[in-house]
N, C-alpha and C. Protein backbone atom coordinates (compact mmCIF):
# COMPACT_ATOMS: atom_id res chain seq x y z
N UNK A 1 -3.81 4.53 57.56
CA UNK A 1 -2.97 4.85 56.41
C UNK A 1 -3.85 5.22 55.22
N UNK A 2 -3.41 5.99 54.59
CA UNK A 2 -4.34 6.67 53.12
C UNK A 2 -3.76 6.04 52.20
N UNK A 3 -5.03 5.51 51.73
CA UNK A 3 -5.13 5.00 50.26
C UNK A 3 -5.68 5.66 49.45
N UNK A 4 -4.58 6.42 48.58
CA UNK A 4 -5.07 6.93 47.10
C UNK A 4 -5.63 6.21 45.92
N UNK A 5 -6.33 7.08 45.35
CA UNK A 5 -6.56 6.40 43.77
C UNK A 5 -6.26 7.21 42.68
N UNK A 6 -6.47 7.27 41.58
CA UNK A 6 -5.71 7.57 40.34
C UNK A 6 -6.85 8.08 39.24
N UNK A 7 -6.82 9.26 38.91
CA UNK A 7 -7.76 9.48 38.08
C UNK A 7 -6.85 9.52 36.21
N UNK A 8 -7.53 9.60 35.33
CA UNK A 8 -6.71 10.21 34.14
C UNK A 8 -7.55 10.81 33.20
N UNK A 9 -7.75 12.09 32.90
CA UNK A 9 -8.48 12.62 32.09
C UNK A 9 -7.79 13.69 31.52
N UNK A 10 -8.84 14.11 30.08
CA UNK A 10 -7.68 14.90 29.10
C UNK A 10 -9.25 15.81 28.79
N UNK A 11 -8.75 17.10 28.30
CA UNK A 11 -10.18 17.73 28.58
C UNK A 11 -9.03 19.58 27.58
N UNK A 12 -8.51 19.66 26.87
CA UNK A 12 -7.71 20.63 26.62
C UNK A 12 -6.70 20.89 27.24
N UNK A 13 -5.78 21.99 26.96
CA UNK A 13 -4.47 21.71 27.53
C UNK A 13 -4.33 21.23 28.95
N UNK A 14 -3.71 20.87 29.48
CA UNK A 14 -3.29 19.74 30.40
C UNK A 14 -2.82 21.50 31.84
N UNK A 15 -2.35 22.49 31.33
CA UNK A 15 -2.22 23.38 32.31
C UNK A 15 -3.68 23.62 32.74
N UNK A 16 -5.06 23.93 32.17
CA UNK A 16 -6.01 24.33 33.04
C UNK A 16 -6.83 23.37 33.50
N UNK A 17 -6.47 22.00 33.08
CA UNK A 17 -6.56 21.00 34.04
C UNK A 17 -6.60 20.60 35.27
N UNK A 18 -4.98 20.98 34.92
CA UNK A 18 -4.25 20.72 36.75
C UNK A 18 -4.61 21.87 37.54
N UNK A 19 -4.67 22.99 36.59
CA UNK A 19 -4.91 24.57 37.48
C UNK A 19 -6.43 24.02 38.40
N UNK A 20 -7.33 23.91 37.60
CA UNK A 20 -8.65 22.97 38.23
C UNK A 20 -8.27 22.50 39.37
N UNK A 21 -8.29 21.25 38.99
CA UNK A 21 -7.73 20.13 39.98
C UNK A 21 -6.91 20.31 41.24
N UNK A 22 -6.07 21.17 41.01
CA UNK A 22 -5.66 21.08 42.50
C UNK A 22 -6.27 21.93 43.17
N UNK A 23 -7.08 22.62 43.41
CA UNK A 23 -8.43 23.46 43.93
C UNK A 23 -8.75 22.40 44.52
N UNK A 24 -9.18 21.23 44.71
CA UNK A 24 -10.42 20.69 44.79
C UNK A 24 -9.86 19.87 46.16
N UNK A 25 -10.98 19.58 46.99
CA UNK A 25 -10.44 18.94 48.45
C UNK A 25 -10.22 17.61 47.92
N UNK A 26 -9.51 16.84 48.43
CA UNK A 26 -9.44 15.21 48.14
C UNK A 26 -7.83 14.96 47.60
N UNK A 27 -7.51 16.17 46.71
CA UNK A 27 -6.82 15.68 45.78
C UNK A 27 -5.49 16.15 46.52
N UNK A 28 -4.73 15.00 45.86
CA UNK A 28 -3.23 14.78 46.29
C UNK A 28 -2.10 15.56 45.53
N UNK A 29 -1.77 14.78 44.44
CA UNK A 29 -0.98 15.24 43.32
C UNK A 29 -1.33 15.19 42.12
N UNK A 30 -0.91 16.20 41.44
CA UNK A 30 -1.64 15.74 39.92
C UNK A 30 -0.18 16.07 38.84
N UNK A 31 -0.50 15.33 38.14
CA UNK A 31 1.01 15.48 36.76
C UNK A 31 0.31 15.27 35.66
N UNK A 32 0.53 16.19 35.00
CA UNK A 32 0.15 16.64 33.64
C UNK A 32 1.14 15.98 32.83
N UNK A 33 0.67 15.42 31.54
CA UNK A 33 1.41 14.63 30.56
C UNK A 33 0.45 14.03 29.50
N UNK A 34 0.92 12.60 28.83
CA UNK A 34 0.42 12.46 27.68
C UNK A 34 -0.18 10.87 27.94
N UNK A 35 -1.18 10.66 27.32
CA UNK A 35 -1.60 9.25 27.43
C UNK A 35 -2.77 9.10 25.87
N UNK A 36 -2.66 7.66 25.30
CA UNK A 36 -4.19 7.46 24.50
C UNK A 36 -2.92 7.31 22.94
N UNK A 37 -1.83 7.19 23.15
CA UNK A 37 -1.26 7.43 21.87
C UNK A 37 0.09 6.00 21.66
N UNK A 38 0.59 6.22 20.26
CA UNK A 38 1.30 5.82 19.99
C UNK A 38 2.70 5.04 19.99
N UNK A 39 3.51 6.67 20.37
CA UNK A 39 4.31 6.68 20.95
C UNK A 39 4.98 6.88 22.12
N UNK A 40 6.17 6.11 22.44
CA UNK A 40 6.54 5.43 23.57
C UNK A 40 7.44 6.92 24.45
N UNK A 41 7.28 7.56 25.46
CA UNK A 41 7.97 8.50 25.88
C UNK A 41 8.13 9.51 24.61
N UNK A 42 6.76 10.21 24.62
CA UNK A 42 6.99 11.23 23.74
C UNK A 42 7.45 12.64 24.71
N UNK A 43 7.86 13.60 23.32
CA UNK A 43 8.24 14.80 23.69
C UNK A 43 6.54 16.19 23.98
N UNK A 44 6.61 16.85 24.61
CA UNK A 44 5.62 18.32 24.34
C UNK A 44 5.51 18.45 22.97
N UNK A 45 6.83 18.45 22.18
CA UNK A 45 7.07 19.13 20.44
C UNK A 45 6.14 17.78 19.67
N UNK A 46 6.19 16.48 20.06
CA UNK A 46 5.99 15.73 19.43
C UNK A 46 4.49 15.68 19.37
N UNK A 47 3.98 15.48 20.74
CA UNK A 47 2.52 15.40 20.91
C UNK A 47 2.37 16.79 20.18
N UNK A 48 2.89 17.81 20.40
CA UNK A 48 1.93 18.93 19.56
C UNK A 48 1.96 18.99 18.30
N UNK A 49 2.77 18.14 17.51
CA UNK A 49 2.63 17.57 16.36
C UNK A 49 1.33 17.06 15.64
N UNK A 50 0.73 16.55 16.82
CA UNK A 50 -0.66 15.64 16.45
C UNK A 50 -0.18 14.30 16.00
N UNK A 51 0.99 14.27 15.70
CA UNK A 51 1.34 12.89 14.65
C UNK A 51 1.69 11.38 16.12
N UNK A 52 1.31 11.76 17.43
CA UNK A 52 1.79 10.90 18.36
C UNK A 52 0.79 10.00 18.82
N UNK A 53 -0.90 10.34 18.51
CA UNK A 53 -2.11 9.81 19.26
C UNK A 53 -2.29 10.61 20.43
N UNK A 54 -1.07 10.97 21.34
CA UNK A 54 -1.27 11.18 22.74
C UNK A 54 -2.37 12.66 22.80
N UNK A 55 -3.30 12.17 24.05
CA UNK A 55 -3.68 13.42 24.41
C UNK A 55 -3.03 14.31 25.37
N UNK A 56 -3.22 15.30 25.44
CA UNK A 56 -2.75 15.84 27.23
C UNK A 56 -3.90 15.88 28.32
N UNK A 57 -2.97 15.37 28.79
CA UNK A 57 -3.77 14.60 29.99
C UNK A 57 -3.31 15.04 31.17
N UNK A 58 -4.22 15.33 32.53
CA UNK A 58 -3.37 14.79 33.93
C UNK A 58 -4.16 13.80 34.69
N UNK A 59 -3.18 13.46 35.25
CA UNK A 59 -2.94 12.05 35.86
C UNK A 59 -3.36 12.63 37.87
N UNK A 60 -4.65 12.19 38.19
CA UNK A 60 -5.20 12.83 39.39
C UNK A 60 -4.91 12.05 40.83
N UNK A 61 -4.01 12.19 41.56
CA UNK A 61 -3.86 11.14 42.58
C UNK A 61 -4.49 11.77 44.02
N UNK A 62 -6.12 11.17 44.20
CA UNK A 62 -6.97 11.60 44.85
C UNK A 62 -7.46 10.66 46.14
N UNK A 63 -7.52 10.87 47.42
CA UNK A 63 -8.13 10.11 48.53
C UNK A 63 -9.39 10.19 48.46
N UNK A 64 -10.05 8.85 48.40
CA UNK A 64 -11.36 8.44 47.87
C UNK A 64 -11.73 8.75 49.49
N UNK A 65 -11.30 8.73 50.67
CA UNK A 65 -12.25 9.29 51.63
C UNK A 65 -12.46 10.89 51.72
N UNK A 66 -12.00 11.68 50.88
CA UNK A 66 -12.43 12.90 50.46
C UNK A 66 -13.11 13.97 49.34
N UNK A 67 -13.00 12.19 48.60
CA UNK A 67 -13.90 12.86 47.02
C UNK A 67 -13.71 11.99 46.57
N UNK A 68 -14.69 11.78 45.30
CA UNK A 68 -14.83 10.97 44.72
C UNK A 68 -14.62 10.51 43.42
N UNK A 69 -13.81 9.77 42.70
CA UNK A 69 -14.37 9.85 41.19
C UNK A 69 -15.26 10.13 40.35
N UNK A 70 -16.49 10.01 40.75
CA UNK A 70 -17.74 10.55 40.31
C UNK A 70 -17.48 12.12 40.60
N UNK A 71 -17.03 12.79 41.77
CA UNK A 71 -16.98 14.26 42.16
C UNK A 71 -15.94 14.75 40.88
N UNK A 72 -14.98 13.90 40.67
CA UNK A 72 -13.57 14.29 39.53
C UNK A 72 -14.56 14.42 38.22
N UNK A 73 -15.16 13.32 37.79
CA UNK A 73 -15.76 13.61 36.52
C UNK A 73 -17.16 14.92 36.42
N UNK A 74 -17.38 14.99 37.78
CA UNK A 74 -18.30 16.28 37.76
C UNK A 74 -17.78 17.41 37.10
N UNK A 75 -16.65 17.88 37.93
CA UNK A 75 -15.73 18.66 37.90
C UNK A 75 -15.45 18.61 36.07
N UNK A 76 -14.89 17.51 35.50
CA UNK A 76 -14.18 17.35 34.40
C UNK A 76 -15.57 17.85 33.47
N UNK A 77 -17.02 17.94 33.58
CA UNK A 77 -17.74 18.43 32.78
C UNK A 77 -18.09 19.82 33.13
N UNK A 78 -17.59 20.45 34.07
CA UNK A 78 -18.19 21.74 33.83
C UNK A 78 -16.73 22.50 33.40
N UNK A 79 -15.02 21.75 33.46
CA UNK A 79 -14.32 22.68 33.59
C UNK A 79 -13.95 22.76 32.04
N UNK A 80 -14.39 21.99 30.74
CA UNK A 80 -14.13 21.81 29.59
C UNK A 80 -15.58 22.02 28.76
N UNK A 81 -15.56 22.12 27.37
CA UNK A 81 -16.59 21.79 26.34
C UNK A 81 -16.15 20.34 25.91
N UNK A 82 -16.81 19.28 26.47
CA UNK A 82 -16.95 18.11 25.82
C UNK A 82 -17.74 18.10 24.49
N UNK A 83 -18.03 19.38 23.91
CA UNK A 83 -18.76 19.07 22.41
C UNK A 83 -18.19 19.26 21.65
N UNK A 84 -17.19 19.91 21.98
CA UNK A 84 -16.42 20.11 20.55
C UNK A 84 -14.85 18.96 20.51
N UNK A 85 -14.90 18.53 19.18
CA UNK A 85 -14.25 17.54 18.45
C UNK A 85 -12.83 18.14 18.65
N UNK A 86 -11.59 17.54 19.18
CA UNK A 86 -10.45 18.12 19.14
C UNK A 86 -10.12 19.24 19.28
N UNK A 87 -10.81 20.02 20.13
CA UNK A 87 -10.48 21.80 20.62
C UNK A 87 -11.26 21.93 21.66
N UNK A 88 -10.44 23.00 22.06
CA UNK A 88 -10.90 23.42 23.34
C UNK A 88 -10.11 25.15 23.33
N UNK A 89 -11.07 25.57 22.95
CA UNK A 89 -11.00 27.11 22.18
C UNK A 89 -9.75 27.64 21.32
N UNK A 90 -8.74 28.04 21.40
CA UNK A 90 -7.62 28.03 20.23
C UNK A 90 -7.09 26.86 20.47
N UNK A 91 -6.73 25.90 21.32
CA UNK A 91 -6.30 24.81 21.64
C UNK A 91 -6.96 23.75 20.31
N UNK A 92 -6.56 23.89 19.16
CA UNK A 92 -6.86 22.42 18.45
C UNK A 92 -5.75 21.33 18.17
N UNK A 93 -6.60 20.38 17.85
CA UNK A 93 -5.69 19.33 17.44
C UNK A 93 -6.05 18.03 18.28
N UNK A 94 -6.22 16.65 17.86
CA UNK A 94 -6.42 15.72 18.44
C UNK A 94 -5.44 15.61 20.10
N UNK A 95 -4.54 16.14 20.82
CA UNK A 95 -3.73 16.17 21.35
C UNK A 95 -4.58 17.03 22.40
N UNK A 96 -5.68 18.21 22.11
CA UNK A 96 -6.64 18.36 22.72
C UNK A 96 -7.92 17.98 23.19
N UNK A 97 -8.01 16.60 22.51
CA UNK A 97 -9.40 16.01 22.96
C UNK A 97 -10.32 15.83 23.89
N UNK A 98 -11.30 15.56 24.34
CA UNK A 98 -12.18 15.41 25.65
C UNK A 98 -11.67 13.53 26.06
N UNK A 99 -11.40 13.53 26.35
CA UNK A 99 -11.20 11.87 26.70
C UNK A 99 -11.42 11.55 28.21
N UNK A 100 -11.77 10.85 28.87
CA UNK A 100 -11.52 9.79 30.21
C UNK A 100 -10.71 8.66 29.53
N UNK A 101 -9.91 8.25 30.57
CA UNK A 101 -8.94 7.42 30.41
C UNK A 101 -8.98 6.65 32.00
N UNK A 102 -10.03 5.10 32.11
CA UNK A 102 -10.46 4.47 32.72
C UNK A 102 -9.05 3.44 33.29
N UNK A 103 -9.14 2.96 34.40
CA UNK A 103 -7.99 2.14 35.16
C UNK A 103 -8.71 1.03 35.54
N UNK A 104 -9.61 1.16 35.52
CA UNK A 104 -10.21 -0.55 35.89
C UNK A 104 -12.15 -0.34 35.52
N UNK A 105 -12.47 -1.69 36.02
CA UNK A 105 -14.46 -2.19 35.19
C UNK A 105 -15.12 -0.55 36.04
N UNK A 106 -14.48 -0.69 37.21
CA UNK A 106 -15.39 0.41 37.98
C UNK A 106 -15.62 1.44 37.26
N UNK A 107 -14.29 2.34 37.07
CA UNK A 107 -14.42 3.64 36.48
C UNK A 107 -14.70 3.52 35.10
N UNK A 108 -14.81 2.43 34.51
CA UNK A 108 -14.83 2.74 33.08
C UNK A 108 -16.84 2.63 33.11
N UNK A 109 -17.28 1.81 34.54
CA UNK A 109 -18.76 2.14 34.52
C UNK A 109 -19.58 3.44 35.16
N UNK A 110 -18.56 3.65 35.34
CA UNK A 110 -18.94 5.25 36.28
C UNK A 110 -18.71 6.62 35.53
N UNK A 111 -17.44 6.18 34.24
CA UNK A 111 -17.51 7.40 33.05
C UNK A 111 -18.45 7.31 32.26
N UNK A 112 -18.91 6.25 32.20
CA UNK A 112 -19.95 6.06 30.91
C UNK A 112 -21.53 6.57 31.32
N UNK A 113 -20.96 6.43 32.76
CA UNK A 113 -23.25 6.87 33.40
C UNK A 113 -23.04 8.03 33.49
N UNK A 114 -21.19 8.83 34.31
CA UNK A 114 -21.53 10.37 33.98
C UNK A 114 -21.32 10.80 32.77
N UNK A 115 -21.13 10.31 31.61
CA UNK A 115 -21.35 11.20 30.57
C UNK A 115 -23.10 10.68 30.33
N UNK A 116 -23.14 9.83 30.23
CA UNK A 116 -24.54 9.75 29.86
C UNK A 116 -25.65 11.08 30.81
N UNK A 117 -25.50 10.89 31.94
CA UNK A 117 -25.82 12.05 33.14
C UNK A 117 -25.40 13.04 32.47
N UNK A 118 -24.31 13.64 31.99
CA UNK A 118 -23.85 15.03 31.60
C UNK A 118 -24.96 15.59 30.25
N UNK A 119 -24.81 14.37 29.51
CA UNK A 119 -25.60 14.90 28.34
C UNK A 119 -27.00 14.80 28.65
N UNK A 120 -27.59 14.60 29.37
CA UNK A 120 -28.80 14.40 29.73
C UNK A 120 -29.32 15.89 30.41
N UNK A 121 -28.32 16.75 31.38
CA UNK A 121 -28.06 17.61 32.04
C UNK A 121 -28.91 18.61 31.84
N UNK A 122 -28.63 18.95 30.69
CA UNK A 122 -28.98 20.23 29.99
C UNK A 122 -27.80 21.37 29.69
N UNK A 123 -27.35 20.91 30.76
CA UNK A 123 -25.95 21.55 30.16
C UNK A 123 -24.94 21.87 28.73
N UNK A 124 -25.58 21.42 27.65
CA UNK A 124 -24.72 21.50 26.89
C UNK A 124 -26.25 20.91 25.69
N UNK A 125 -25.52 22.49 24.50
CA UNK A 125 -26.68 21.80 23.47
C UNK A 125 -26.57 20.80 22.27
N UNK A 126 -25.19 20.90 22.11
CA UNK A 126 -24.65 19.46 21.50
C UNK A 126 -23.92 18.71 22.06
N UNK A 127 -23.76 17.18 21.56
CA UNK A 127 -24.06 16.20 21.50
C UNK A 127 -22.57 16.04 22.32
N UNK A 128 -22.18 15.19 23.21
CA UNK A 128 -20.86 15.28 23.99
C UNK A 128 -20.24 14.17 23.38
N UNK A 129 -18.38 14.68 23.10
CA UNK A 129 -18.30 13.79 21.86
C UNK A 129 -17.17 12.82 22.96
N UNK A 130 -16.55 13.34 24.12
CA UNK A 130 -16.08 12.64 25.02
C UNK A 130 -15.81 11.05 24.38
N UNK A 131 -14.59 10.95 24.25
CA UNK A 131 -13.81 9.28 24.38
C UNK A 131 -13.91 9.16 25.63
N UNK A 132 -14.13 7.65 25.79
CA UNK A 132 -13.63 6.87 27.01
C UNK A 132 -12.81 5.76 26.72
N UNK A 133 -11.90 6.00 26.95
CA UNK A 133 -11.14 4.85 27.06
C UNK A 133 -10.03 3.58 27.97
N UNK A 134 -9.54 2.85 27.67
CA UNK A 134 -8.47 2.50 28.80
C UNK A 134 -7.18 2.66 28.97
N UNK A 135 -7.14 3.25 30.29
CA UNK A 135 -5.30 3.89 30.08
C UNK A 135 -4.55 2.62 29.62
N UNK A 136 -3.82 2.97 28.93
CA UNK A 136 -2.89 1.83 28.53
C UNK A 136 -1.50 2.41 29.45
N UNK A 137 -0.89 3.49 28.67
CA UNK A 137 0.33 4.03 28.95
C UNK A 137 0.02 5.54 29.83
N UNK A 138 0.72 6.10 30.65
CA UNK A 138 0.93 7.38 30.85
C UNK A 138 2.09 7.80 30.74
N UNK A 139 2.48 8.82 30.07
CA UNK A 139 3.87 9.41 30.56
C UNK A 139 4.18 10.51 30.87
N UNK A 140 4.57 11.09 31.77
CA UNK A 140 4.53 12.52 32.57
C UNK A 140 4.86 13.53 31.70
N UNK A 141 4.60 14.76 31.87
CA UNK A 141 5.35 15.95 30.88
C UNK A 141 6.57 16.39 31.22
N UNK A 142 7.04 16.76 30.98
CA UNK A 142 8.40 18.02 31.50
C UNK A 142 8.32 18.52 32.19
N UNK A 143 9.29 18.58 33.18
CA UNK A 143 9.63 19.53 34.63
C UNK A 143 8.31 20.54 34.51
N UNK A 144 9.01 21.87 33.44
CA UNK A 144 8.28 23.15 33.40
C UNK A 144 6.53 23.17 32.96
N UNK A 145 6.11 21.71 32.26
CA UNK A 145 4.30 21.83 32.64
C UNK A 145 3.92 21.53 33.65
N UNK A 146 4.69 21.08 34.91
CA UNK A 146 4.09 21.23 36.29
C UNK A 146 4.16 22.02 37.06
N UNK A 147 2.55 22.19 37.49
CA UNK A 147 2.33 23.55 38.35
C UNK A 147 2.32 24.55 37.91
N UNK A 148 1.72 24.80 36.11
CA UNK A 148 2.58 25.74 35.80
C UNK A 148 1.86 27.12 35.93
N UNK A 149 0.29 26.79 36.22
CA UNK A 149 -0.34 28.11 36.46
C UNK A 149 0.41 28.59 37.67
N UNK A 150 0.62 27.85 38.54
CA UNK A 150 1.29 28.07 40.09
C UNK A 150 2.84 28.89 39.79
N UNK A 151 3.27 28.67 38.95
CA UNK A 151 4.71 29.01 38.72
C UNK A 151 5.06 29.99 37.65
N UNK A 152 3.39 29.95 37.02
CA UNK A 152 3.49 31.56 35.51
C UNK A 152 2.82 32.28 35.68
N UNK A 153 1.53 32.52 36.80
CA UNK A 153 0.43 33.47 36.32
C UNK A 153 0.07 34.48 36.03
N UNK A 154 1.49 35.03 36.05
CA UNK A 154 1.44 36.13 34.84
C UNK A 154 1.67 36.13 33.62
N UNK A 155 1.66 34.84 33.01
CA UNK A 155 1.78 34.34 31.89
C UNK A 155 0.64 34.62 30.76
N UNK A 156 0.49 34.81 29.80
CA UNK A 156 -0.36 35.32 28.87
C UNK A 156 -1.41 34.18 29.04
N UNK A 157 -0.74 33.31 28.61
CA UNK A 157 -1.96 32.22 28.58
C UNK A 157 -2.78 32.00 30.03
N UNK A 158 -2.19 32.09 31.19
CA UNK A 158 -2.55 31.95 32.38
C UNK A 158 -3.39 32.82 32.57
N UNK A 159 -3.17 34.36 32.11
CA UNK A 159 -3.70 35.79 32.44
C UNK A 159 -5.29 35.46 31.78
N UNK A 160 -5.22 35.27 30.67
CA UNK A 160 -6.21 35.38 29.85
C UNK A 160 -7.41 34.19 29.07
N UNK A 161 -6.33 32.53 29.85
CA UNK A 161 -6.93 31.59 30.12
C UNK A 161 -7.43 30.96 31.04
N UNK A 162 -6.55 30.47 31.69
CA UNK A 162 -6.79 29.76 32.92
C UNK A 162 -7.33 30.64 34.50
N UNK A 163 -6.80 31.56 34.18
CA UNK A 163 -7.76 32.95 35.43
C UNK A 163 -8.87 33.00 35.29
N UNK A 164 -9.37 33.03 34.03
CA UNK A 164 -11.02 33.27 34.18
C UNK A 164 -11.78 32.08 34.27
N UNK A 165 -11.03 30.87 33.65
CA UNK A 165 -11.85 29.99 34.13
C UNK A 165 -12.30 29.49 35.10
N UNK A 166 -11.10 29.80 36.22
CA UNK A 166 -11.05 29.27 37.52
C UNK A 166 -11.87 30.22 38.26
N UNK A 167 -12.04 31.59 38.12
CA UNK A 167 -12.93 32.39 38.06
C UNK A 167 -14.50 31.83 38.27
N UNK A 168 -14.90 32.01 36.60
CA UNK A 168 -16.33 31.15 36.17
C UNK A 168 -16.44 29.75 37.77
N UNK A 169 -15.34 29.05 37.72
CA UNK A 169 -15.79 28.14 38.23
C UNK A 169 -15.72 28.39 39.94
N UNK A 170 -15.43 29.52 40.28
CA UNK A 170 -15.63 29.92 41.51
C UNK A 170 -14.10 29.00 42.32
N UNK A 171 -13.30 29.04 41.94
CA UNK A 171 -12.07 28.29 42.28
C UNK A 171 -10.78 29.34 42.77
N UNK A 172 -10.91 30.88 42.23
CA UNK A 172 -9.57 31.27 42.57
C UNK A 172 -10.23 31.93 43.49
């Protein structure tokens, strides 16, 4: 029987996230939504408010006999700029942040050595500003942010975002 585990990371909008993520062998399901904030069952309108705490986040439900958490946070540093403070190219606003969002001692010691590893890398010439923190709450997004590169990609943002990245990252 397969036993999943649970990743949660927030890295800019929550669509080229999941667009990422489900590329990748191991992984199960992923749901894009909000976690790191305030309020209790927020809305899309609300978090994009900034006024909620929440980041966008997805929520990674991955078989550890096919990848690894350490492989997820690999992934989570090459598919974002962890240097920049609340953006992730027109995407601003705290609601865009770089965050890990840890579920137990393990992963919260395994985000902290790969960012330390990341910035060490060379990869990146400033300083990685990446939160880590502990999931407290998650709460899923709306029907229509799931899957949604899968279900728009002819979508402007899809066309001219999330295509090339997946691109760069040798994924589509």
């Amino acid at each position: 029987m397969e036993k999943l585990e649970s990743a949660t990371l927030g890295g800019g909008c929550f669509w080229c996230l999941e667009a990422v993520y489900s590329r990748l062998d191991g992984v199960r399901s992923i749901s894009p939504g909000y976690a790191g904030g305030k309020v209790q069952d927020p809305t899309y309108e609300q978090v994009c408010s900034g006024e909620t705490g929440h980041a966008e986040v997805v929520q990674i439900s991955f078989d550890p006999q096919k990848t690894s958490y350490e492989t997820l946070l690999d992934w989570f540093w090459r598919c974002h700029d962890p240097t920049t403070l609340n953006r992730q190219g027109g995407d601003v606003g705290t609601q865009y942040r770089s965050v890990i969002f840890y579920q137990n001692e393990l992963q919260k010691t395994e985000a902290y050595e790969s960012k330390k590893n990341a910035g060490k890398s060379g990869m990146y010439v400033d300083p990685i500003v990446t939160e880590i923190s502990a999931l407290t709450d998650f709460y899923s997004a709306e029907d229509y942010h799931h899957d949604y590169y899968s279900n728009n990609s002819n979508a402007g943002y899809c066309t001219y975002i999330i295509q090339p990245k997946l691109e760069k990252l040798n994924l589509e």
